[in-house]
Protein backbone atom coordinates (compact mmCIF):
# COMPACT_ATOMS: atom_id res chain seq x y z
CA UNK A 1 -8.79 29.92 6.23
CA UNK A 2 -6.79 27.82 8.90
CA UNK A 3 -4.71 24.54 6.78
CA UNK A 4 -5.67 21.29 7.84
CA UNK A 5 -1.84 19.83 9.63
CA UNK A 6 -0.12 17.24 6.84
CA UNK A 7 1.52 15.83 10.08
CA UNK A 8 0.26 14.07 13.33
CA UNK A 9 1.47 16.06 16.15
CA UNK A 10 1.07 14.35 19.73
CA UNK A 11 2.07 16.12 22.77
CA UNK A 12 3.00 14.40 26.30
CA UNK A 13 4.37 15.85 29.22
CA UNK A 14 6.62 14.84 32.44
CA UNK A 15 5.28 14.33 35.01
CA UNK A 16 1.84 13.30 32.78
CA UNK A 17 -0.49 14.65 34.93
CA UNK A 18 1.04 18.52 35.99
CA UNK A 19 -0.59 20.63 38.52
CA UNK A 20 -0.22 24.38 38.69
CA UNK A 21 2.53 25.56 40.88
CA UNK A 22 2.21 26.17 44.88
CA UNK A 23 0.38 29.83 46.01
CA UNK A 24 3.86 30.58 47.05
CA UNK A 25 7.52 29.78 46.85
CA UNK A 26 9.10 28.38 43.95
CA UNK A 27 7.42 27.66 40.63
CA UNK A 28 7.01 23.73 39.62
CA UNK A 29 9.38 22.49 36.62
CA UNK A 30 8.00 20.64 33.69
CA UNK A 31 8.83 18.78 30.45
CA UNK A 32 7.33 18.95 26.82
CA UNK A 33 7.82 16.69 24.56
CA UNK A 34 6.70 16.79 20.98
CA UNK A 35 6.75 14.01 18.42
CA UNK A 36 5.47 14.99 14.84
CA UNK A 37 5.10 11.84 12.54
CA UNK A 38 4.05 11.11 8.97
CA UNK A 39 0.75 9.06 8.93
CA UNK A 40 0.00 10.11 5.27
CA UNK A 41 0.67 7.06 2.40
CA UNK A 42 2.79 9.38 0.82
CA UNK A 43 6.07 11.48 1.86
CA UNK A 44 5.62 15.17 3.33
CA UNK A 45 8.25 17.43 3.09
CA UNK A 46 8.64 19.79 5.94
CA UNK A 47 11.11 22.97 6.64
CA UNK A 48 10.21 24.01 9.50
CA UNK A 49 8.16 23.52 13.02
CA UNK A 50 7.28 26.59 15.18
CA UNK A 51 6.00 26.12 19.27
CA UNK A 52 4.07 29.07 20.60
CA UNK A 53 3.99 28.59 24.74
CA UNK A 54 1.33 30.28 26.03
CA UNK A 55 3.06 32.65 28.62
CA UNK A 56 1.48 34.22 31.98
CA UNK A 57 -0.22 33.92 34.53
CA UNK A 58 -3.39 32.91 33.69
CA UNK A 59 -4.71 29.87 33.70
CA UNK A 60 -4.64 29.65 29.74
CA UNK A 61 -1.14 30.07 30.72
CA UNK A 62 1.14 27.45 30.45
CA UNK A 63 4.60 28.69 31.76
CA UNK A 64 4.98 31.92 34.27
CA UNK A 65 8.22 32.53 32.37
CA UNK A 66 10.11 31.60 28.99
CA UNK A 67 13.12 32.42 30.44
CA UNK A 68 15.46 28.84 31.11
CA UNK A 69 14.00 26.64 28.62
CA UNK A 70 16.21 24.16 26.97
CA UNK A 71 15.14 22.88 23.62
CA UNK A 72 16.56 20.00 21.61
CA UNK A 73 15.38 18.15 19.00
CA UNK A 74 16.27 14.34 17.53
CA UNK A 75 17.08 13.53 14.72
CA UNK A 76 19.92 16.15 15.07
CA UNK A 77 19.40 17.30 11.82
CA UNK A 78 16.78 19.75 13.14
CA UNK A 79 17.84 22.48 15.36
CA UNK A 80 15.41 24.09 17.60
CA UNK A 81 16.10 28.01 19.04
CA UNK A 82 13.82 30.73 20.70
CA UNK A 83 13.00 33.84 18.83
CA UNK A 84 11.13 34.93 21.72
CA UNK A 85 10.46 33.83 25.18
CA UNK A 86 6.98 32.62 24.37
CA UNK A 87 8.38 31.20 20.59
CA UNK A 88 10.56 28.50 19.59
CA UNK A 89 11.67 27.14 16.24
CA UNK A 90 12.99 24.09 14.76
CA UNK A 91 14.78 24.19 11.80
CA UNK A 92 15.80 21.01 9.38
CA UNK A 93 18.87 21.11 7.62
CA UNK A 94 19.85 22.36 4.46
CA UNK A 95 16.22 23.66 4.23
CA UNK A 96 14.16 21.23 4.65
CA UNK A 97 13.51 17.15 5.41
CA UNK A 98 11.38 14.53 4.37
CA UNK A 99 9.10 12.56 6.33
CA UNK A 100 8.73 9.30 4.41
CA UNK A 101 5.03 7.66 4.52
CA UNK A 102 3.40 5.29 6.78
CA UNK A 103 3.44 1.64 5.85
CA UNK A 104 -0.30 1.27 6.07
CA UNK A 105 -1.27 4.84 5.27
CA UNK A 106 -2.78 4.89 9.33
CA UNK A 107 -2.54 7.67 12.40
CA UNK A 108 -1.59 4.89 14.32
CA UNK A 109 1.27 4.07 12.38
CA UNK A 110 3.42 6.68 12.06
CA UNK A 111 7.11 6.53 10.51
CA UNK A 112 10.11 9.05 10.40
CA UNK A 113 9.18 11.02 13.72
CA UNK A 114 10.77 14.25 14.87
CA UNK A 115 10.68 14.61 18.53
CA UNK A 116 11.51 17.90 20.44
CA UNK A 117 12.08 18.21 23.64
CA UNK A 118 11.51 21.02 26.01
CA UNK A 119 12.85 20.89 29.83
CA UNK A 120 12.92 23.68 32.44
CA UNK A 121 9.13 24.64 32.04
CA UNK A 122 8.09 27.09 35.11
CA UNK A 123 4.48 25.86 35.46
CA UNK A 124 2.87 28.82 36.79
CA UNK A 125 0.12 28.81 39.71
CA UNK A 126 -2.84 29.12 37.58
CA UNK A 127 -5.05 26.09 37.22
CA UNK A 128 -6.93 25.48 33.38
CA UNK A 129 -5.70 24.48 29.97
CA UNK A 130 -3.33 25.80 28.13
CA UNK A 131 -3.39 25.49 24.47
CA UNK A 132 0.37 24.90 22.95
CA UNK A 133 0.00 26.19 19.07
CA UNK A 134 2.12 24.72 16.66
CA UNK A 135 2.83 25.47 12.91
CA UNK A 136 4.33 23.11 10.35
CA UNK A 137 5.57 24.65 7.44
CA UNK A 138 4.75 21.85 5.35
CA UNK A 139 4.26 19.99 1.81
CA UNK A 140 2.81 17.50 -0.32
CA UNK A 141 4.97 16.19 -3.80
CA UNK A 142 4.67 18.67 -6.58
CA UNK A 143 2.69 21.01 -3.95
CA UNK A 144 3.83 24.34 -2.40
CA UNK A 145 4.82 24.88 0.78
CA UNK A 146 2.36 26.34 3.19
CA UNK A 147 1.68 27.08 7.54
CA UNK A 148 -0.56 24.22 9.16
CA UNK A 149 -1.73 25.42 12.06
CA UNK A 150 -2.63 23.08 15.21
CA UNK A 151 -3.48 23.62 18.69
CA UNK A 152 -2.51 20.72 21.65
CA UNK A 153 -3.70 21.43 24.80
CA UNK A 154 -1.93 21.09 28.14
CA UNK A 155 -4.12 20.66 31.18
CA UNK A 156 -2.79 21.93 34.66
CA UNK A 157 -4.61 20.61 37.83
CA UNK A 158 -5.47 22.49 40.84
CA UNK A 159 -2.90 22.29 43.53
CA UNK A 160 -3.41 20.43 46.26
CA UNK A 161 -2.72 23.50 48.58
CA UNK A 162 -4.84 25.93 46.41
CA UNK A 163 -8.68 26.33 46.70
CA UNK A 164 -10.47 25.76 43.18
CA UNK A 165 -11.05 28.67 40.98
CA UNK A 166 -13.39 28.99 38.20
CA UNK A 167 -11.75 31.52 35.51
CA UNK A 168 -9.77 28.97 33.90
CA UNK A 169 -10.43 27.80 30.37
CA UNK A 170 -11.25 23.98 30.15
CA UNK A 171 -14.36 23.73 27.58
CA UNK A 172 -11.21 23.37 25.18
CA UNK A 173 -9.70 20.19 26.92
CA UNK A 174 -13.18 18.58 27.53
CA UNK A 175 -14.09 17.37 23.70
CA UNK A 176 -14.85 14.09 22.13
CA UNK A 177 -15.07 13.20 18.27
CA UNK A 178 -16.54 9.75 17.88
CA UNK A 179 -17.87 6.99 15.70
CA UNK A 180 -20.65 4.87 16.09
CA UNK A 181 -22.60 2.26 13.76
CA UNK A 182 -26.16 2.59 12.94
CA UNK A 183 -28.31 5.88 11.64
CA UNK A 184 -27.97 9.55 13.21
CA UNK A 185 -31.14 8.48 14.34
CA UNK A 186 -30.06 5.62 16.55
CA UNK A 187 -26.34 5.08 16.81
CA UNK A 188 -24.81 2.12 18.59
CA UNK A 189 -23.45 3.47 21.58
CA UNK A 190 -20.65 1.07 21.51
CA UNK A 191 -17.66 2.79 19.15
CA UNK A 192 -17.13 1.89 15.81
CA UNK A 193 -13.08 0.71 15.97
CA UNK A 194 -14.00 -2.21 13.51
CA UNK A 195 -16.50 -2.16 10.89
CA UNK A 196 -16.45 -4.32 7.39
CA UNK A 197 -16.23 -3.10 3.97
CA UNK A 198 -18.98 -0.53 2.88
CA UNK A 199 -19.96 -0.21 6.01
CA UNK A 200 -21.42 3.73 6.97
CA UNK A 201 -20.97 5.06 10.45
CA UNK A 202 -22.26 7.95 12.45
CA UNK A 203 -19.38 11.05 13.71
CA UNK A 204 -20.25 12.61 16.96
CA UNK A 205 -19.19 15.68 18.59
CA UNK A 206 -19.36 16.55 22.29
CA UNK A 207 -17.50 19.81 23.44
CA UNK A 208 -17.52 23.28 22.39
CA UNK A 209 -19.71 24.47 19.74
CA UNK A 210 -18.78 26.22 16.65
CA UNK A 211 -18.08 25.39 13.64
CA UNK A 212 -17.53 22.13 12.28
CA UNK A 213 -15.11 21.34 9.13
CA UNK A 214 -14.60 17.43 8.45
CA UNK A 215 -11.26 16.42 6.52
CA UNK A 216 -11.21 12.86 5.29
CA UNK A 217 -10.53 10.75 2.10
CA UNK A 218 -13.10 12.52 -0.49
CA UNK A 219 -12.82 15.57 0.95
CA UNK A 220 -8.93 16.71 1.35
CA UNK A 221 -10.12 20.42 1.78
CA UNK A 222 -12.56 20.11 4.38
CA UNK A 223 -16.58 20.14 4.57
CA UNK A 224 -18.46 21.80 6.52
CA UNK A 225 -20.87 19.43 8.50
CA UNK A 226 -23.33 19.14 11.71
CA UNK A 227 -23.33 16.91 14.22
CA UNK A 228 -24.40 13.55 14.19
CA UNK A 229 -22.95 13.30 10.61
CA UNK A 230 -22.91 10.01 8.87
CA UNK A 231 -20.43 8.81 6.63
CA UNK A 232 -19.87 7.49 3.30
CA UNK A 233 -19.17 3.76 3.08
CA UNK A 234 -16.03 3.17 4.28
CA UNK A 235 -13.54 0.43 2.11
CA UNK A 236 -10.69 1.11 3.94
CA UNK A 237 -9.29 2.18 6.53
CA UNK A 238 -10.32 5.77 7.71
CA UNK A 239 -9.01 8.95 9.67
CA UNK A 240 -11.79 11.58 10.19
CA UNK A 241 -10.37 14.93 11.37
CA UNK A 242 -12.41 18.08 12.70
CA UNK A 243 -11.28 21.20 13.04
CA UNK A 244 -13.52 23.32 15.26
CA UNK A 245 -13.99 26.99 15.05
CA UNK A 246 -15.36 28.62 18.55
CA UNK A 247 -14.27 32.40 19.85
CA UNK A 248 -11.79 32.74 17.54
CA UNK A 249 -9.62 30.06 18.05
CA UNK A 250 -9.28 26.68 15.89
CA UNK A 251 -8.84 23.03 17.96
CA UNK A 252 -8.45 19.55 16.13
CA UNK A 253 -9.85 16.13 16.76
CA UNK A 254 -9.79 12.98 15.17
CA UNK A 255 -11.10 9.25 15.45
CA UNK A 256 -9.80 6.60 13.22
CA UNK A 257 -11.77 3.34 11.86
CA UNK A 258 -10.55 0.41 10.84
CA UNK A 259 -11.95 -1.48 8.24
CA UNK A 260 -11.30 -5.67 8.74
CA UNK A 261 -11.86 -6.59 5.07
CA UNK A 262 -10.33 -3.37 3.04
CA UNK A 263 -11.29 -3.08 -0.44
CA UNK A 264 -8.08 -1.90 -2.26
CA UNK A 265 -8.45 -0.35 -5.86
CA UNK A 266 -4.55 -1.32 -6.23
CA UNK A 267 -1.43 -2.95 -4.35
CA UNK A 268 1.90 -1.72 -5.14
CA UNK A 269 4.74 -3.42 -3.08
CA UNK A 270 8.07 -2.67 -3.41
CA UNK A 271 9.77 -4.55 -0.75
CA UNK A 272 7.09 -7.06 1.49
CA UNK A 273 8.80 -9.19 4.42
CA UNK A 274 7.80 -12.08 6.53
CA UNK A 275 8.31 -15.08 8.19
CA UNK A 276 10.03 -16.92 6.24
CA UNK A 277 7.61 -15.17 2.81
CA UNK A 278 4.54 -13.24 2.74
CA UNK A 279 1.41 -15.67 2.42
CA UNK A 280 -1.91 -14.53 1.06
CA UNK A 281 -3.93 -17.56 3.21
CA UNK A 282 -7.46 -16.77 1.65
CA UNK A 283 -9.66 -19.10 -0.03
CA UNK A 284 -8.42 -17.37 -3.02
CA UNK A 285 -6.50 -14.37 -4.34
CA UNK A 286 -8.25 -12.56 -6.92
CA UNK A 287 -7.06 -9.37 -9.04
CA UNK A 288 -8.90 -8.14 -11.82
CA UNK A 289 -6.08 -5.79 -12.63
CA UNK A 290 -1.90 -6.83 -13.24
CA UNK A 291 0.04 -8.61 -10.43
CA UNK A 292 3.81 -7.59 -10.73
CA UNK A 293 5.88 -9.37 -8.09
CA UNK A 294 9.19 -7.28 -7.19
CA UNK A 295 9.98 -9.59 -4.09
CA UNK A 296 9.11 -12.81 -2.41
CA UNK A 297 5.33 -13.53 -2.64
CA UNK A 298 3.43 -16.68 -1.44
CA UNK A 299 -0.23 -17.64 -2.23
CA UNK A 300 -1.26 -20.62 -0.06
CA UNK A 301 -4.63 -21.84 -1.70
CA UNK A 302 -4.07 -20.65 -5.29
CA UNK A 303 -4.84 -17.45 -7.38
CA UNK A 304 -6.71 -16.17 -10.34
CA UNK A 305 -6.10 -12.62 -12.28
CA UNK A 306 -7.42 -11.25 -15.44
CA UNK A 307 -5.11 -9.33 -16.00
CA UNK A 308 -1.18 -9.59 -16.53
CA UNK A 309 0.87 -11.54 -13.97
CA UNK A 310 5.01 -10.63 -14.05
CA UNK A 311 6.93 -12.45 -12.00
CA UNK A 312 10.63 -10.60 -11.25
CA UNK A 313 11.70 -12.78 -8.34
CA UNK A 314 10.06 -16.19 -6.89
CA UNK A 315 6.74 -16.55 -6.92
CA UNK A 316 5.24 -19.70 -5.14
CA UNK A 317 1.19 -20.42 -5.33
CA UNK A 318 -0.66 -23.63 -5.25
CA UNK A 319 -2.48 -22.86 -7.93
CA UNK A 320 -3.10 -19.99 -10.64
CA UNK A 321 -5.32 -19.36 -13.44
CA UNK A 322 -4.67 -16.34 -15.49
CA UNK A 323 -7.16 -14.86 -18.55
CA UNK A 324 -3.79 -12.91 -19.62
CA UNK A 325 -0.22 -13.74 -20.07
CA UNK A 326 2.03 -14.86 -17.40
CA UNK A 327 5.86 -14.18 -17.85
CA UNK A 328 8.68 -15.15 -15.82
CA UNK A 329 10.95 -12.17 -16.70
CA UNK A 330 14.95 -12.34 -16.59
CA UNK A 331 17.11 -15.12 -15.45
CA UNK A 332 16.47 -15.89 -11.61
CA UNK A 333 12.74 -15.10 -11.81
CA UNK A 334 10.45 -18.59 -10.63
CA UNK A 335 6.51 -19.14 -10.48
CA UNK A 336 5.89 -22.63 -8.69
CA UNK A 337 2.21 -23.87 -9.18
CA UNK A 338 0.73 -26.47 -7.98
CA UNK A 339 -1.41 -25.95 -10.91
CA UNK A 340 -1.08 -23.48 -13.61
CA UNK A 341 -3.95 -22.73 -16.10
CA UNK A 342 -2.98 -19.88 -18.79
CA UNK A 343 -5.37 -19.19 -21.47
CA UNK A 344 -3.12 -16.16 -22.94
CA UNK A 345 0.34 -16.39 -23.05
CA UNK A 346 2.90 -17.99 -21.04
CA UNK A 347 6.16 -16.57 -21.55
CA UNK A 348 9.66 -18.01 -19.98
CA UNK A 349 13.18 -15.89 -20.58
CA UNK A 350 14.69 -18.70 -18.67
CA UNK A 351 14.67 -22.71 -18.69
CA UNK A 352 10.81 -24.05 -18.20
CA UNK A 353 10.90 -27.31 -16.03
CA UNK A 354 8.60 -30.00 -15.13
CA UNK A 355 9.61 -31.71 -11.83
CA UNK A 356 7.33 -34.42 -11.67
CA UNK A 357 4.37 -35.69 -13.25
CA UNK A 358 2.90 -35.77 -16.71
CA UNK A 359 3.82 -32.45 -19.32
CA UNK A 360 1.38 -32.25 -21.81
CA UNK A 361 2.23 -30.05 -24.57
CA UNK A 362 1.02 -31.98 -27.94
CA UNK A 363 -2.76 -31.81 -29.23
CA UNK A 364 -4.60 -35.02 -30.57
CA UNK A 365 -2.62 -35.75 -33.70
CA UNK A 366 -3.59 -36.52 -37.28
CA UNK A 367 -2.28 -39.69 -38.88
CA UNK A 368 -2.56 -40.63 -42.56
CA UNK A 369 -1.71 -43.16 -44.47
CA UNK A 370 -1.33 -42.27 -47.84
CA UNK A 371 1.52 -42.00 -50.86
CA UNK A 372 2.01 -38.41 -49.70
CA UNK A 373 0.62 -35.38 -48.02
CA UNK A 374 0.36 -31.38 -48.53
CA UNK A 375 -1.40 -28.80 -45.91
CA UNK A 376 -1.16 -25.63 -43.82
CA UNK A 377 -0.84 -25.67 -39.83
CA UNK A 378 -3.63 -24.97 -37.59
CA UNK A 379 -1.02 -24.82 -34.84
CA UNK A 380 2.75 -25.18 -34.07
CA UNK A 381 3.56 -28.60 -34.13
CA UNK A 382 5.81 -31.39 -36.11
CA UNK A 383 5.14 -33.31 -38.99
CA UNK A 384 6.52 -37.05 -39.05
CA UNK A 385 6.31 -39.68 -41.68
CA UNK A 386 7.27 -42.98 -40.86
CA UNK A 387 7.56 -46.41 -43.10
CA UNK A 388 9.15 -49.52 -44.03
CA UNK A 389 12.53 -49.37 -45.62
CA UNK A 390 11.18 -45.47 -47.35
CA UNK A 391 12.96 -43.34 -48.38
CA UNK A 392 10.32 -40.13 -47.23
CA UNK A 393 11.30 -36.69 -47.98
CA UNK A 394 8.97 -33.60 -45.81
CA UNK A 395 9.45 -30.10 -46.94
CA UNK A 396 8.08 -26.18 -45.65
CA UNK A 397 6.59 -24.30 -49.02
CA UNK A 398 7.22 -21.57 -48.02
CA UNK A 399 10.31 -20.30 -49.88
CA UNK A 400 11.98 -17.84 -47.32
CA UNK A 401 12.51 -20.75 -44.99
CA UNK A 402 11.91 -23.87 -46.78
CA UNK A 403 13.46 -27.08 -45.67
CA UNK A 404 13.87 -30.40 -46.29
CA UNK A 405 13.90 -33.06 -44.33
CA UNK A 406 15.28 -37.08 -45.67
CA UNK A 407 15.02 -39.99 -43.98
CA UNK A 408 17.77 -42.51 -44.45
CA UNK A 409 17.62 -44.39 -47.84
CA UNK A 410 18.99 -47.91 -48.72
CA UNK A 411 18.67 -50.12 -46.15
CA UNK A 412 16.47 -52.22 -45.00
CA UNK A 413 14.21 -51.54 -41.31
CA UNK A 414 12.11 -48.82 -40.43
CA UNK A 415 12.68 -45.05 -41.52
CA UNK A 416 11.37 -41.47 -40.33
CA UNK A 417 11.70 -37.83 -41.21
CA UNK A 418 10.54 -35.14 -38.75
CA UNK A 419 10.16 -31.61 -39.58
CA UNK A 420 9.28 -28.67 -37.17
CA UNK A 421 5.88 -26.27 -38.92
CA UNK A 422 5.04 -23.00 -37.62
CA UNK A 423 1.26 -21.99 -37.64
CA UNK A 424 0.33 -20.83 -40.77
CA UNK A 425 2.74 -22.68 -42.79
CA UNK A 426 2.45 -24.91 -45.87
CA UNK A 427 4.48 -28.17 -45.79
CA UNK A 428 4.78 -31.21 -48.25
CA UNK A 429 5.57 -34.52 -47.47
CA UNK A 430 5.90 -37.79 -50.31
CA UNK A 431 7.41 -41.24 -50.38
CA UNK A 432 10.22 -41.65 -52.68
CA UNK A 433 10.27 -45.16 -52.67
CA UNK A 434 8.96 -47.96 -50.10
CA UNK A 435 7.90 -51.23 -50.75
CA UNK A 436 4.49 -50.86 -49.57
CA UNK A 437 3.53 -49.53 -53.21
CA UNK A 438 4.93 -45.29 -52.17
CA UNK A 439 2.97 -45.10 -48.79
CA UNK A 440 3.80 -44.38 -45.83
CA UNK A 441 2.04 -42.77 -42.38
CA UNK A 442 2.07 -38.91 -42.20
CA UNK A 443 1.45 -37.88 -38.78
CA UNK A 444 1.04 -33.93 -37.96
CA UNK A 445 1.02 -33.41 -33.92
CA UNK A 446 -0.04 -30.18 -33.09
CA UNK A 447 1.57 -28.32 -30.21
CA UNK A 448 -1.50 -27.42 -27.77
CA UNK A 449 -4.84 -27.16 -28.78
CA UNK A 450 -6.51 -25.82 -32.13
């Protein structure tokens, strides 16, 4: 069984349109040029890409001779040489090299290319298509290394001085993989380059027939299928490849769809740039999951998560609400909100600070006025005892901490005592003397809400 390519392989020539050489006289020159990219969202390693030119006279020929060919590849850590006059290879470095992955995971944006370059090609005289094969020796992380085998054709023209002739191969060259909207029944005939979320389209196949094995998302190994075949719903972006089986030989096609609203199961950025910070401008930014901020992030019209939100470097948003806790982590880390609503925990390594308007941190409190008072917290909070010319003593019960607070004693005016209580703890508070027959208001503000 033939292995699907890891790598996109695209395959241009100069001049772009070639004709077969003249009946007679010298043979035409040529140029190939390969560039092999990574459109995969995660890194392939490769060791080593071998070019079989078809060589002969025919016209599934490509070159009348090997002979004269100069190869050279870039980045000049690959080195290409020819085994034989029909077989080059190019060769990485120290064994092997990396192709890092595409930013968006798409074919049509590939990163990290190797191009290689072959001048001197003698096109020979035979019009028809000439299929170039080409084998990556190639791998995924934590996978072994295996041969991906694709074919590229090259179409020659007839010459202009040359009368037409009908042996050479072009069903090859002449095949179309599309996608449509609607049923198998009745497709759109318009292509499907744009589709929203969970939307289904319709594959179609014109060329050769053989058979069919579909490569996408679900189904890394391959399917077999018949044509029209409709899809699952797409959620994001998509790149359906077929590899066609017919005589013997193997060809590749592909069509990509884009989805406008992807639905994304995750988002993991290491590193996001823009101008001047990424902005999210939705009507909202939702994640059920954790948001973890490793660079500059901006939500224009606010946020809500269920989960977790971390914030490692500055974080602006008009607004936020967050089910979980919210934690500025490490000196240097800032969330700016317009608003900020945090029903779990909100967490600050670093100074918290209110710019402007109205911080609201104390509960309704509970005021007594009594000759003395003894409790437990509901909440965090501070209890204060205030009266005229008293001398008011407040004190924790609990004995591994216990404190106690005195106001002032003997003189005359006003006098207070203020003790910090943790949730949970017992305190005490009396009048040791006032003139208002040993009372005094004891007032217990709770930090937050009960």
């Amino acid at each position: 069984m033939t292995t699907a390519p890891l790598l996109t392989h695209t395959l241009t020539t100069r001049p772009s349109h070639l004709t077969a050489s003249p009946p007679t006289g010298e043979l035409s020159l040529a140029d190939l040029s390969l560039l092999i990219s990574n459109p995969r969202p995660e890194p392939v390693r490769c060791g080593r890409i071998a070019i079989f030119l078809p060589v002969g006279t025919r016209g599934a020929d490509l070159a009348e001779t090997g002979v004269g060919i100069v190869a050279t590849a870039t980045p000049h850590i690959w080195s290409v040489v020819a085994v034989q006059e029909d077989v080059l290879i190019a060769v990485a470095q120290n064994g092997s090299a990396e192709f890092p992955p595409s930013e968006h995971g798409r074919e049509d944006q590939p990163t990290a290319s190797l191009t290689i370059r072959l001048t001197g090609i003698k096109i020979n005289r035979s019009e028809g298509t000439a299929p170039v094969r080409v084998i990556e020796t190639s791998s995924l992380p934590g996978q072994p290394e295996a041969e991906r085998i694709v074919e590229l054709d090259v179409f020659k023209g007839r010459h202009p001085g040359r009368a037409r002739r009908t042996t050479a191969r072009h069903t090859s060259g002449t095949a179309n993989l599309s996608a449509r909207r609607g049923t198998p029944a009745a497709p759109d005939p318009r292509p499907a380059t744009l589709v929203p979320a969970s939307t289904r389209v319709v594959l179609d196949w014109q060329g050769p027939q053989g058979e069919h094995t579909l490569y996408s998302t679900p189904h890394p190994e391959g399917i077999r299928v018949t044509f029209p075949h409709e899809t699952f719903p797409l959620e994001r972006d998509e790149t359906f490849l077929v590899r066609t089986t017919t005589g013997g030989a193997d060809r590749y096609d592909s069509v990509t769809v884009t989805v406008s609203t992807p639905v994304l199961d995750r988002l993991r950025a290491g590193a996001v740039t823009g101008a001047p910070v990424p902005t999210l401008d939705a009507a909202s930014v939702t994640c059920t999951g954790t948001v973890t901020a490793a660079g500059p992030a901006r939500a224009e019209k606010g946020g809500t998560v269920t989960g977790t939100v971390t914030v490692h470097t500055p974080v602006t948003t008009r607004g936020l609400e967050s089910a979980g806790p919210v934690t500025a982590a490490g000196p240097g880390s800032r969330l700016t909100a317009g608003s900020l609503e945090v029903t779990g925990l909100l967490q600050s390594d670093d100074t918290l600070e209110a710019r402007q308007g109205v911080v609201r941190i104390l509960g309704e409190p509970t005021v007594e006025y009594t000759q003395g008072v003894q409790g437990t917290a509901r909440t965090d909070g501070f209890l204060i005892a205030s009266g005229e010319s008293a001398n008011l003593r407040l004190s924790l019960q609990a004995p591994k901490d216990a404190k106690a607070y005195d106001s002032a004693a003997g003189y005359s005016g006003h006098s207070t005592a203020a003790l910090p209580v943790s949730h949970g703890d017992g305190y005490t508070g009396h009048t040791v003397f006032s003139p208002d027959g040993n009372r005094a208001q004891y007032i217990f503000h709770p930090i937050g809400e009960e």
